[in-house]
Protein backbone atom coordinates (compact mmCIF):
# COMPACT_ATOMS: atom_id res chain seq x y z
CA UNK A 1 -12.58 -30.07 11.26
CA UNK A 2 -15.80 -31.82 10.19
CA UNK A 3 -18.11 -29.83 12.87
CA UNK A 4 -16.11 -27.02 12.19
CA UNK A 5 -17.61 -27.52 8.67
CA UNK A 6 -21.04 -28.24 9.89
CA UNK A 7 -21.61 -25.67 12.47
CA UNK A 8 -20.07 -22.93 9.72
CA UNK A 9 -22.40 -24.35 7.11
CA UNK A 10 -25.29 -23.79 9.60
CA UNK A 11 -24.69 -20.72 10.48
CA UNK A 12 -23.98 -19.98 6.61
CA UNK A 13 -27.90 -21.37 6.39
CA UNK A 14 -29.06 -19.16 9.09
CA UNK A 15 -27.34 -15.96 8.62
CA UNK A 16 -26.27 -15.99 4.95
CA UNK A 17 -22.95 -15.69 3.67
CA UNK A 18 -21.06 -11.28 3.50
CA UNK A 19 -22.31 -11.30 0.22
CA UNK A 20 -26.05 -12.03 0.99
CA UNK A 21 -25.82 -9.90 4.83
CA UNK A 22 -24.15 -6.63 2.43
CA UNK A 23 -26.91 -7.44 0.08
CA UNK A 24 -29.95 -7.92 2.59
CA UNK A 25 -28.56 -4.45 4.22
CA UNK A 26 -28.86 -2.65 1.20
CA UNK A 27 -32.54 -3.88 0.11
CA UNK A 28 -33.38 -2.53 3.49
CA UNK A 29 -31.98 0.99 2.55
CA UNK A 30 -33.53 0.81 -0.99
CA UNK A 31 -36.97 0.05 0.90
CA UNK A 32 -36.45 3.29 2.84
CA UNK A 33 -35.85 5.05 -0.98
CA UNK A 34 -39.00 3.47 -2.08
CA UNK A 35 -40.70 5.30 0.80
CA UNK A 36 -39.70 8.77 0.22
CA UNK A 37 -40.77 8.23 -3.67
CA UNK A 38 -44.76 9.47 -2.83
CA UNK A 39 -43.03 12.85 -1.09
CA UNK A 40 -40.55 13.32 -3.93
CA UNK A 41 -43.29 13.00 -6.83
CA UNK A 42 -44.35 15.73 -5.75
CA UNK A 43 -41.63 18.32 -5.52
CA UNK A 44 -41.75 20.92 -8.20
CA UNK A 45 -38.31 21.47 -10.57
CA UNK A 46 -37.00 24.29 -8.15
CA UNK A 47 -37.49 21.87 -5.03
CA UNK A 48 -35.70 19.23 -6.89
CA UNK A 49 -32.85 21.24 -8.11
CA UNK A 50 -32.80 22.88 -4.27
CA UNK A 51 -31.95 19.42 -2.78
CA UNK A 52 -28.66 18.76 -3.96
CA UNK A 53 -27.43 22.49 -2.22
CA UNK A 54 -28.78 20.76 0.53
CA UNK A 55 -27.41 17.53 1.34
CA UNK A 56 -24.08 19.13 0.84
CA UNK A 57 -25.08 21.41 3.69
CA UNK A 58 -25.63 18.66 5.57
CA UNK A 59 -22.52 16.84 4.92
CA UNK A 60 -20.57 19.66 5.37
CA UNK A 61 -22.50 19.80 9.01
CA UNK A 62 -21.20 16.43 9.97
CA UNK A 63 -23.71 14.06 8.50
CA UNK A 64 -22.18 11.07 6.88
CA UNK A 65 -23.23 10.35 3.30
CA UNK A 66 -24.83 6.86 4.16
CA UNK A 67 -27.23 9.14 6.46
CA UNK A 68 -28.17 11.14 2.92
CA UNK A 69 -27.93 8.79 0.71
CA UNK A 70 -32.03 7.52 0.46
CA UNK A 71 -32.84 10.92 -0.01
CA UNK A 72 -30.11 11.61 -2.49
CA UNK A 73 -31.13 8.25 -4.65
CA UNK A 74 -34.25 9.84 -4.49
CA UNK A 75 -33.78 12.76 -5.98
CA UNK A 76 -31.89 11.65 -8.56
CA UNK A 77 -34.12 8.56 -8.93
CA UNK A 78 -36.87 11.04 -9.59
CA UNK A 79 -34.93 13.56 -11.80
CA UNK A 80 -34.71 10.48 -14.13
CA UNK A 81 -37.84 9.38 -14.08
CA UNK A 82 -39.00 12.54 -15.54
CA UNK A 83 -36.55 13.05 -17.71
CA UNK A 84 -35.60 9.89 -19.52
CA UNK A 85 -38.56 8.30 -18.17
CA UNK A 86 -36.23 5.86 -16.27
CA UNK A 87 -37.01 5.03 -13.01
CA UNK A 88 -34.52 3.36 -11.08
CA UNK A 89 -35.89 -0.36 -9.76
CA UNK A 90 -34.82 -1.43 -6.26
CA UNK A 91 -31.80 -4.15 -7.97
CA UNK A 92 -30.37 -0.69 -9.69
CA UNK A 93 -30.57 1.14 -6.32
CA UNK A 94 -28.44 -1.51 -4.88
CA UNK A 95 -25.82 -1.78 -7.37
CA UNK A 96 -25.56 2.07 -7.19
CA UNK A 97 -24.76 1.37 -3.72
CA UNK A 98 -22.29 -1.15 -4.38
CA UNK A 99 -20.41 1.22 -6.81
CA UNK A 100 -20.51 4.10 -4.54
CA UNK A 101 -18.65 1.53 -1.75
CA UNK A 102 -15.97 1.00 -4.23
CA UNK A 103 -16.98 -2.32 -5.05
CA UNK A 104 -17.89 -4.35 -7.90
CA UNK A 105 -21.66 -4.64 -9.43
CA UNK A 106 -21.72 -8.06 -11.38
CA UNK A 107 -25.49 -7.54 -13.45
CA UNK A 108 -27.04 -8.74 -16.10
CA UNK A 109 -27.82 -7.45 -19.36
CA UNK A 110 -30.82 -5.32 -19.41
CA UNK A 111 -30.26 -4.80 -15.78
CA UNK A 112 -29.92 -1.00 -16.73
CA UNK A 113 -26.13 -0.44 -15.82
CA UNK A 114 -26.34 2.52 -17.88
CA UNK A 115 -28.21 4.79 -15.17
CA UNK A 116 -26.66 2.72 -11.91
CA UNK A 117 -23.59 4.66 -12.49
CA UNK A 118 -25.82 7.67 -12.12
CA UNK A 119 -26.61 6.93 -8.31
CA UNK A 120 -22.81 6.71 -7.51
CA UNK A 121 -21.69 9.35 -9.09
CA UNK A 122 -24.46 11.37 -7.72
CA UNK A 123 -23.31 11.05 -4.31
CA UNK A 124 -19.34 11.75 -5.13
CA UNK A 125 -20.48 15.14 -6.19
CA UNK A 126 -22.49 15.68 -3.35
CA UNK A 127 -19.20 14.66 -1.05
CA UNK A 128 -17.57 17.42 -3.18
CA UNK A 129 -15.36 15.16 -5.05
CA UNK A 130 -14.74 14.87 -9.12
CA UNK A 131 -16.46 11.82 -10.58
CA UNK A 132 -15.61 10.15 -13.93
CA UNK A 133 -17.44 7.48 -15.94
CA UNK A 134 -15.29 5.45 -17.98
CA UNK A 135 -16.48 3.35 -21.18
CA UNK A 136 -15.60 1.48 -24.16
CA UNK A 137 -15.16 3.79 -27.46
CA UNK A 138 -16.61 7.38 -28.39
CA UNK A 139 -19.53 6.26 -29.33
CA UNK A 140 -20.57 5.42 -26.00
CA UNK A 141 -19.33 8.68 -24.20
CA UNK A 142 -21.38 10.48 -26.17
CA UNK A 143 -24.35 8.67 -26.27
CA UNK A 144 -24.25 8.02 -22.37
CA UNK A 145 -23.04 11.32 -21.65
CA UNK A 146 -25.61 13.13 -23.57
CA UNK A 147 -28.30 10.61 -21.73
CA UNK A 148 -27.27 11.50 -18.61
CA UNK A 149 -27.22 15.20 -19.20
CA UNK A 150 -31.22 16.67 -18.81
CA UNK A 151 -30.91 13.86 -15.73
CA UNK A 152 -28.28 16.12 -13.21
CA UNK A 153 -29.55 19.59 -14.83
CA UNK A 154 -32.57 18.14 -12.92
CA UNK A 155 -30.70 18.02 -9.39
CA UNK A 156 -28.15 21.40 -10.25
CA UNK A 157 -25.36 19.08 -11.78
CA UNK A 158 -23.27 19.76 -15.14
CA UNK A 159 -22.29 16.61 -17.17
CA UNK A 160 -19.33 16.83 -20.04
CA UNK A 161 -17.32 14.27 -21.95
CA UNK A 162 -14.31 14.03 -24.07
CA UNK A 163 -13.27 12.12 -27.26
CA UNK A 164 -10.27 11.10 -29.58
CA UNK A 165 -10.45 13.41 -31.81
CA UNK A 166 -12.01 17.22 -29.97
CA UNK A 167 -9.22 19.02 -29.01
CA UNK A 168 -7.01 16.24 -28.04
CA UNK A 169 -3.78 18.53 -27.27
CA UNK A 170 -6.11 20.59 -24.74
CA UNK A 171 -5.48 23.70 -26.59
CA UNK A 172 -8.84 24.82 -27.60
CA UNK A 173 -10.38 24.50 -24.39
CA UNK A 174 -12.62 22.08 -25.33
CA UNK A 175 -11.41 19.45 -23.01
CA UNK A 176 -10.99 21.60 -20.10
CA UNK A 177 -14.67 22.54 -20.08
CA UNK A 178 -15.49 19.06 -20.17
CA UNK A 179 -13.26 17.83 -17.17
CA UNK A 180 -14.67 21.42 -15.14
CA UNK A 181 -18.37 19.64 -15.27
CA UNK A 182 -18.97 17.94 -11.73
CA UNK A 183 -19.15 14.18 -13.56
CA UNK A 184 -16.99 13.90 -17.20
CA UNK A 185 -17.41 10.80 -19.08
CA UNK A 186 -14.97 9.21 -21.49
CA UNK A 187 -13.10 6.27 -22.68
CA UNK A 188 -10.06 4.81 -20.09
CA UNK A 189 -7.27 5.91 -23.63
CA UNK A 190 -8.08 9.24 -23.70
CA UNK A 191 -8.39 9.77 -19.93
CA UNK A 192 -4.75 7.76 -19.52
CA UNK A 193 -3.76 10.10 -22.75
CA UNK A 194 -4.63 13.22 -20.77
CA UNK A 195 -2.71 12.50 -17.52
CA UNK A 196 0.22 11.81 -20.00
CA UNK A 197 -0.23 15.02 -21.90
CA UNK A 198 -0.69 16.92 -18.56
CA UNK A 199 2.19 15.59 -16.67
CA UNK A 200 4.44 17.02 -20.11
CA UNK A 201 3.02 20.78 -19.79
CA UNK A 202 5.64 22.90 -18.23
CA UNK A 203 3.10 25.03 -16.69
CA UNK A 204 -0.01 24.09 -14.47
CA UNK A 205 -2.13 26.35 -16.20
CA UNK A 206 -1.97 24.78 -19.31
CA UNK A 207 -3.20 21.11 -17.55
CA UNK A 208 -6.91 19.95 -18.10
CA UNK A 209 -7.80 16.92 -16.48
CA UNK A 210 -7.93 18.52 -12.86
CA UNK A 211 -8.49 16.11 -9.60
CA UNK A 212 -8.73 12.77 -9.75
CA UNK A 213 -10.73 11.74 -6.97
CA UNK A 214 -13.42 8.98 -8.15
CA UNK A 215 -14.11 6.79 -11.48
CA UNK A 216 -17.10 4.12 -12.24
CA UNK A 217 -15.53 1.51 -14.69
CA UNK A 218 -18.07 0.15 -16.82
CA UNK A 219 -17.40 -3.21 -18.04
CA UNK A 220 -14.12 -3.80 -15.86
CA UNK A 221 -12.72 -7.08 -17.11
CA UNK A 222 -12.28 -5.70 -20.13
CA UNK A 223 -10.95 -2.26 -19.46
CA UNK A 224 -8.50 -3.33 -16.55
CA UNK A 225 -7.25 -6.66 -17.85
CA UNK A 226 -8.05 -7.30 -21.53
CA UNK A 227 -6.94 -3.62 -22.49
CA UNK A 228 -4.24 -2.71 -19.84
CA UNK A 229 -1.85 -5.37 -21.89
CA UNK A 230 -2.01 -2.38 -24.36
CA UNK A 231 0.57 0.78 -23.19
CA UNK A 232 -0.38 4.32 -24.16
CA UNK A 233 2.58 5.85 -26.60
CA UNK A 234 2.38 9.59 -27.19
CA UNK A 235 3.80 10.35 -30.55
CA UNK A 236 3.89 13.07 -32.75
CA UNK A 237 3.98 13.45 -36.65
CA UNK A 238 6.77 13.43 -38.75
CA UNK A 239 7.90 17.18 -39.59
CA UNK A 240 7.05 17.33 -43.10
CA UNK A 241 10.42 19.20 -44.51
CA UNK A 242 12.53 16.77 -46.24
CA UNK A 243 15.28 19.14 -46.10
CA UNK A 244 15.84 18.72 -42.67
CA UNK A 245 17.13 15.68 -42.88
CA UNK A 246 19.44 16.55 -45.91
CA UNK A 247 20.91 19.12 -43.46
CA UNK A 248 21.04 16.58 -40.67
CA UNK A 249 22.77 14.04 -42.92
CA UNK A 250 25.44 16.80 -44.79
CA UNK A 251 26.10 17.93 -40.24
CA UNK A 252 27.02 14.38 -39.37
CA UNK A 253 29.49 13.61 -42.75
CA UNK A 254 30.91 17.01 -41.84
CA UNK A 255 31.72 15.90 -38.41
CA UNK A 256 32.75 12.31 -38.81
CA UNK A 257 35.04 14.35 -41.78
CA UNK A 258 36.63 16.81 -39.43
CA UNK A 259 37.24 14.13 -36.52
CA UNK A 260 39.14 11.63 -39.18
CA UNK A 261 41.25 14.54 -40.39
CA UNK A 262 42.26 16.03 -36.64
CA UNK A 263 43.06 12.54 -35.66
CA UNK A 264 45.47 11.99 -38.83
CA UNK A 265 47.26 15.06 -37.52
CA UNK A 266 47.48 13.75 -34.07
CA UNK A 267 48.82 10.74 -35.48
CA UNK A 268 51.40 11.80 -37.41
CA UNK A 269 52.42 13.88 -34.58
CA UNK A 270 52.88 10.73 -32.52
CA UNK A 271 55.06 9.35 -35.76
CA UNK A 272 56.97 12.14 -35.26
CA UNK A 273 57.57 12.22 -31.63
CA UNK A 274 58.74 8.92 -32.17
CA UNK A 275 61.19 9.58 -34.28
CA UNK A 276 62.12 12.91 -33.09
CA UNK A 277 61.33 12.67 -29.52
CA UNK A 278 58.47 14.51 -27.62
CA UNK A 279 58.31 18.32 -27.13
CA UNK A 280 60.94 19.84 -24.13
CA UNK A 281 58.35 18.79 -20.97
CA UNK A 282 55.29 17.46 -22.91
CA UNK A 283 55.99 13.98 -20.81
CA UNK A 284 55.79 16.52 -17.01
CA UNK A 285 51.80 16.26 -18.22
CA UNK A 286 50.36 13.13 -15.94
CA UNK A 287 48.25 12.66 -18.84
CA UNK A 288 50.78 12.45 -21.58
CA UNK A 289 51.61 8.89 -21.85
CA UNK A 290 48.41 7.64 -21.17
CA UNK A 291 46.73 9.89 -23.60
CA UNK A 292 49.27 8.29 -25.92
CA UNK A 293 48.50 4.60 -25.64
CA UNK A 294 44.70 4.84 -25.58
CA UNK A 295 44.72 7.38 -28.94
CA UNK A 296 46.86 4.66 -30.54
CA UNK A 297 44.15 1.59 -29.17
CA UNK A 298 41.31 3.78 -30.18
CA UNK A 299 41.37 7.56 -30.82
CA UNK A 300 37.73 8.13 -29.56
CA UNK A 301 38.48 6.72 -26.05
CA UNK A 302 40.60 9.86 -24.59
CA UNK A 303 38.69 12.19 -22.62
CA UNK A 304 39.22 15.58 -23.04
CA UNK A 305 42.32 16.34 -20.43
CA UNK A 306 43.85 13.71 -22.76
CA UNK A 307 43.53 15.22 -25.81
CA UNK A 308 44.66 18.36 -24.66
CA UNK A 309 48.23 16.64 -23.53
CA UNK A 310 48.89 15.68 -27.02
CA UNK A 311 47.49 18.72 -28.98
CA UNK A 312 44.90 16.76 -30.55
């Protein structure tokens, strides 16, 4: 076991653990980005916008998206550069790598999460897919949203978001619009409130959200473990009209009133029979006697055929 140890610990030395191999292979791909930045400086805004139409040609063709991807990060790398006037560093490029492989990026703050999200995304559209972006409260949508907006005009892309309190029962078409856009940002409630509301239209023309193909988390600890203790509950108000429940209220007395008196009949029938003897062939009814012992244990326990054998 020992130079089992050793030799792995070696070879660890050498070679680098998965993490540092996946890592090394993706600085080598965000050296090949860095390359095509000279040639993509100098694209005009038609060019730029023309590339996205592209790639998806070529995936469409057979290419995978790894084969795409430098000049995709690229593009988009140099839509926001011009304008935000964020240009993506090679430690971004990489962690929009990571997200795009369905992995975790751990960074730092200041790292510039914000717009590494961007790069994923990005390339789910390209693939044809529907991409979401998923943050804290509404105040982040919509300032993250509206920052990545003039970024994917740049490359041909429409952004939209949704919050708490626009058209939250879908009905305006406010949300729809928003989940149409190719990347839709908002917070992990009102996308889980959404799929609720959806899955309770009777029709699937009146549902908004649409596919659910691929989401970027931000800040996952806190959104899949802190926050998932807490279940979404779709409620609606209280009808205002008092009188409704006055109604309600005099409907149930009336009942419980008319069930006490029929079963004072039916029991003074039974006095009777008793005293009198049952009707000619009442007892022929295979229900009869039974009927009679459970209305005397507990009138509300016969079933229906019952009740019928002894008029009640």
């Amino acid at each position: 076991m020992d130079i089992q140890k050793t030799v792995g610990q070696i070879l660890t030395g050498i070679f680098g653990n998965r993490n540092e191999r996946i890592i090394r292979r993706y600085r080598a791909i965000a050296e090949r980005i860095d390359a095509l930045e000279p040639e993509f400086r100098e694209k005009g805004p038609e060019d730029l916008k023309a590339i996205t139409p592209q790639l998806r040609e070529r995936l469409k063709n057979g290419e995978q998206t790894w084969d795409v991807l430098p000049e995709a990060f690229a593009a988009l790398r140099e839509a926001s550069r011009r304008a935000r006037q964020h240009r993506h560093f090679p430690v971004q490029l990489v962690g929009g790598m990571v997200l795009y492989n369905n992995d975790i990026a751990e960074m730092k703050t200041g790292e510039g999460k914000t717009i590494v999200c961007h790069l994923a995304v990005y390339l789910k559209a390209l693939e044809g897919k529907k991409a979401h972006v998923i943050t804290h409260n509404d105040y982040l949508v919509q300032r993250d949203a509206e920052f990545a907006q003039p970024i994917f005009e740049l490359v041909g892309l429409r952004v939209g978001y949704i919050q708490s309190q626009v058209d939250p029962g879908g009905v305006e078409g406010v949300r729809r619009e928003a989940y149409n856009a190719d990347i839709t940002y908002g917070t992990n409630s009102e996308f889980g409130f959404d799929y609720l509301r959806d899955n309770m239209k009777m029709r699937r023309a009146d549902q908004v959200q649409g596919r659910l193909d691929y989401a970027v988390v931000d800040e996952v600890d806190s959104l899949l473990i802190d926050e998932a203790r807490t279940p979404l509950i779709i409620s609606g108000p209280a009808q205002d009209d008092v009188n409704r429940y006055k109604l309600a209220d005099h409907v149930a007395r009336n009942l419980v009133r008319k069930q006490g008196e029929s079963n004072n009949r039916t029991a003074q029938r039974l006095r009777e029979w008793d005293k009198n003897g049952a009707p000619q062939g009442a007892d022929k009814n295979p229900k009869f006697k039974s009927a009679i012992e459970k209305f005397r244990l507990d009138p509300l326990w016969i079933n229906e055929d019952e009740g019928e054998a002894i008029g009640h």
